[in-house]
C-alpha atoms as a PDB file:
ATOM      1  CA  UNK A   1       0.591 -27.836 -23.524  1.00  0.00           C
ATOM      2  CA  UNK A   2      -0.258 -26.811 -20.012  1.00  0.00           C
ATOM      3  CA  UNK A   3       1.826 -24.874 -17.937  1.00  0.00           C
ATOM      4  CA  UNK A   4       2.631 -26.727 -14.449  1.00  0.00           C
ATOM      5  CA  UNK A   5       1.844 -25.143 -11.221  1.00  0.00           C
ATOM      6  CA  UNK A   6       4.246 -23.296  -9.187  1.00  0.00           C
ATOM      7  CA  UNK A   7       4.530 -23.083  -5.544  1.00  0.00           C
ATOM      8  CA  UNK A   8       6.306 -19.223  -4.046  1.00  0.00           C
ATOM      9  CA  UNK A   9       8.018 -20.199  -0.412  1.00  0.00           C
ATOM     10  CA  UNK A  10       7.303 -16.825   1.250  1.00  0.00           C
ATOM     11  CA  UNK A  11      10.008 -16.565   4.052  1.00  0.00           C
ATOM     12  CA  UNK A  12      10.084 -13.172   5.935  1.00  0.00           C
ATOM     13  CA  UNK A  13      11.816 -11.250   8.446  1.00  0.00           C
ATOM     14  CA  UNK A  14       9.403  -8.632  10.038  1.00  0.00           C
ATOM     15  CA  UNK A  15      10.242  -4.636  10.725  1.00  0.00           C
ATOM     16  CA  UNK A  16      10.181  -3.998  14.262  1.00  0.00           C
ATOM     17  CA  UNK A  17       7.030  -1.928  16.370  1.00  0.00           C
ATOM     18  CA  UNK A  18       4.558  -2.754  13.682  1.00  0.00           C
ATOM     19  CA  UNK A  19       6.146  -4.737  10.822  1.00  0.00           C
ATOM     20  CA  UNK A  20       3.375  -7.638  11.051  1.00  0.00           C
ATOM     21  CA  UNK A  21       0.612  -6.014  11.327  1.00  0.00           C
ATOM     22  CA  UNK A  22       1.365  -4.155   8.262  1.00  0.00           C
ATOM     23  CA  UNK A  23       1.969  -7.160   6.502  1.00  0.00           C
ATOM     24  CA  UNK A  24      -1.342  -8.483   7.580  1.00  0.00           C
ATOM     25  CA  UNK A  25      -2.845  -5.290   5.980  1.00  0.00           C
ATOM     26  CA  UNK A  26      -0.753  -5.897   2.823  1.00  0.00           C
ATOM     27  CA  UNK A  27      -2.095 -10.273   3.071  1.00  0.00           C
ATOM     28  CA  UNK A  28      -5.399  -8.634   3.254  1.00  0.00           C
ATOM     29  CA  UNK A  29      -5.151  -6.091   0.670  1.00  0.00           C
ATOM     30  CA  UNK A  30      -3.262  -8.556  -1.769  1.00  0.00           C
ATOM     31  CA  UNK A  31      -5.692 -11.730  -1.081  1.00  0.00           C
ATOM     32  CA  UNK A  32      -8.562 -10.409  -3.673  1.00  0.00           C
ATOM     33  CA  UNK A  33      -5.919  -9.646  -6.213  1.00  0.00           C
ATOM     34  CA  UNK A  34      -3.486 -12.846  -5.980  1.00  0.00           C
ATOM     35  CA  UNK A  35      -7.339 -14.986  -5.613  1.00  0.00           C
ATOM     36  CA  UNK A  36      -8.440 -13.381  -8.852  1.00  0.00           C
ATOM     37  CA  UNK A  37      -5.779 -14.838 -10.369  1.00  0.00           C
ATOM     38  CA  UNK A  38      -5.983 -18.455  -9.434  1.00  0.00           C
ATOM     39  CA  UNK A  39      -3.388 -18.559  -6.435  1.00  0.00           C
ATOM     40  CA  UNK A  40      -3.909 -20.551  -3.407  1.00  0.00           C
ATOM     41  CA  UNK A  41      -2.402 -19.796   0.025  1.00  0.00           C
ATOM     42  CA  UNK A  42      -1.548 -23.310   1.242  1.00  0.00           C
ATOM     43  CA  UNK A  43       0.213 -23.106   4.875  1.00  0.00           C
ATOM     44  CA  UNK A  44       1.434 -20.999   6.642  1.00  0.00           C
ATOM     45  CA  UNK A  45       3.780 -21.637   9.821  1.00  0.00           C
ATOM     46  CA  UNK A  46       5.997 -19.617  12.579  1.00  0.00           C
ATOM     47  CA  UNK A  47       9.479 -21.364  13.204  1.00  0.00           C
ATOM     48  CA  UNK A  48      10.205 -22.562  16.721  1.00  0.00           C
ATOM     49  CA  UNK A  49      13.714 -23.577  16.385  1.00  0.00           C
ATOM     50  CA  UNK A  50      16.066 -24.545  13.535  1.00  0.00           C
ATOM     51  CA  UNK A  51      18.019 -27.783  14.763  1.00  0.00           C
ATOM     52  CA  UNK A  52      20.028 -28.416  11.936  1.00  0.00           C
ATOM     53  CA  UNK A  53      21.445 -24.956  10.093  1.00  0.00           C
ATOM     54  CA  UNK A  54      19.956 -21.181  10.425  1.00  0.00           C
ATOM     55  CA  UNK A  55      16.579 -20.903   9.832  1.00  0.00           C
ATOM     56  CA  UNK A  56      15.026 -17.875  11.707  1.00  0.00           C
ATOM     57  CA  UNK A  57      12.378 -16.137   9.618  1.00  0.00           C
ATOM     58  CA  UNK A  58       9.466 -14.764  11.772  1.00  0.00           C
ATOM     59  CA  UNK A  59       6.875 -16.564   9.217  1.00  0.00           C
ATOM     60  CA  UNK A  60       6.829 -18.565   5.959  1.00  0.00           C
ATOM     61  CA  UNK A  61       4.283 -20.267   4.373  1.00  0.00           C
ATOM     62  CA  UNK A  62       3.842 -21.350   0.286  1.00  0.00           C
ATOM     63  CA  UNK A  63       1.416 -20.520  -1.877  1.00  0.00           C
ATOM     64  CA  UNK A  64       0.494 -22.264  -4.975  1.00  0.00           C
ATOM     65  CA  UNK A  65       0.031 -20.315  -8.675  1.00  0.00           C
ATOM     66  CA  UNK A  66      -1.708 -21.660 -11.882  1.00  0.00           C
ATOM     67  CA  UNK A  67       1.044 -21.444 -13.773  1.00  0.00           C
ATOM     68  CA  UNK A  68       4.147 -18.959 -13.410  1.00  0.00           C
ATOM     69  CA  UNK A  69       2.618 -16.335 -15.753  1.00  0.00           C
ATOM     70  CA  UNK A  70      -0.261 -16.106 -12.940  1.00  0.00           C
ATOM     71  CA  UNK A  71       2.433 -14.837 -10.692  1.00  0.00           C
ATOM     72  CA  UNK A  72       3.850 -12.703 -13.331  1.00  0.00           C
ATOM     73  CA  UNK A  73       0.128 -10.776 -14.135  1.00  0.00           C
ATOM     74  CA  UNK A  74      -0.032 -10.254 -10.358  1.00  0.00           C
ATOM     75  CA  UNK A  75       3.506  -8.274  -9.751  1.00  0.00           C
ATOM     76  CA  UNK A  76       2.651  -6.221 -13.498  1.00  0.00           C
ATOM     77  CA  UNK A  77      -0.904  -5.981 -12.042  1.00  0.00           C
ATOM     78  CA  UNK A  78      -1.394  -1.627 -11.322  1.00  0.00           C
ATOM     79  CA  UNK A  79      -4.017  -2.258  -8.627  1.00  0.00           C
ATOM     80  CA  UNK A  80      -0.902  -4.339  -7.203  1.00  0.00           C
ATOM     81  CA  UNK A  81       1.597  -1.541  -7.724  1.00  0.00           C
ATOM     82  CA  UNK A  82      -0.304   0.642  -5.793  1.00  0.00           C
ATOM     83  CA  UNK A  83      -0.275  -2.295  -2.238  1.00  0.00           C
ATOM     84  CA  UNK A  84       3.481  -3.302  -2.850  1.00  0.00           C
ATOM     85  CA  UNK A  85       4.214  -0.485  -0.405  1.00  0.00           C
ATOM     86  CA  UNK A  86       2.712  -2.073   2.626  1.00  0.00           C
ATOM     87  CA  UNK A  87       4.751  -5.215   2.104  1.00  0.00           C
ATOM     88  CA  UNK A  88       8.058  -3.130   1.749  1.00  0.00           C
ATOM     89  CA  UNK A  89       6.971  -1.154   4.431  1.00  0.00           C
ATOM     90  CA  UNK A  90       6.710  -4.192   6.644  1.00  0.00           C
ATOM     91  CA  UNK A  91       9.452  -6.674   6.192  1.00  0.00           C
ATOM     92  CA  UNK A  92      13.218  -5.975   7.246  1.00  0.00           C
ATOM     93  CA  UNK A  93      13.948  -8.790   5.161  1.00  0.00           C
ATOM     94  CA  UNK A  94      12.148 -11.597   3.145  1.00  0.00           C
ATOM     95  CA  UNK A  95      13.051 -14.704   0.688  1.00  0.00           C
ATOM     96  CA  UNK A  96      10.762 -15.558  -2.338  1.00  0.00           C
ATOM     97  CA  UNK A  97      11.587 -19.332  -3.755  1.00  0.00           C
ATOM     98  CA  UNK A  98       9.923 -20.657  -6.819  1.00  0.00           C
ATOM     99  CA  UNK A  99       9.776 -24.214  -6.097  1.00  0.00           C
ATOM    100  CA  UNK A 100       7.861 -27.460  -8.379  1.00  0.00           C
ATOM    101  CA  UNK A 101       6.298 -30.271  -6.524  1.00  0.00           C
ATOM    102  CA  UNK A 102       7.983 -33.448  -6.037  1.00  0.00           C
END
């Protein structure tokens, strides 16, 4: 049996002085790896303004995975060990949903 895709929500919360533009180094650093492995970046998108609730995240944007151990070779991945840094080093804070498709 196949596995199903998974889609990662990527919400985040940027560092001040600096904390995107590290995270673009870390997007650009990461993009071989998590490509390599099947994942597709599908949107990404900058809140304006939450109407209903709190929403405030500087960015988010989903990304879709083969299959969930796709996402699992990628955080176990050394070459990936040695980029998680710049993505710590960037974000104050950060969500990471595993969602399915409806």
């Amino acid at each position: 049996m196949k596995e199903e895709k998974i889609y990662m929500l990527n919400a985040l919360w940027f560092k001040p002085n600096g904390g995107e533009q590290r995270y673009r180094e870390y997007l650009q650093a990461a993009g071989p790896l998590t490509a390599a492995l099947g994942a597709k970046f599908l949107e990404g998108y900058k809140p304006e303004q939450a109407l209903i609730g709190e929403w405030n995240p500087d960015m988010f944007f989903v990304v879709e995975w083969p299959n969930k151990l796709a996402f699992e070779q990628l955080i176990h991945n050394p070459e990936y060990n040695k980029i998680r840094h710049l993505r710590e080093e960037a974000l104050e804070k950060s969500l990471l949903i595993q969602c399915q498709k409806i």
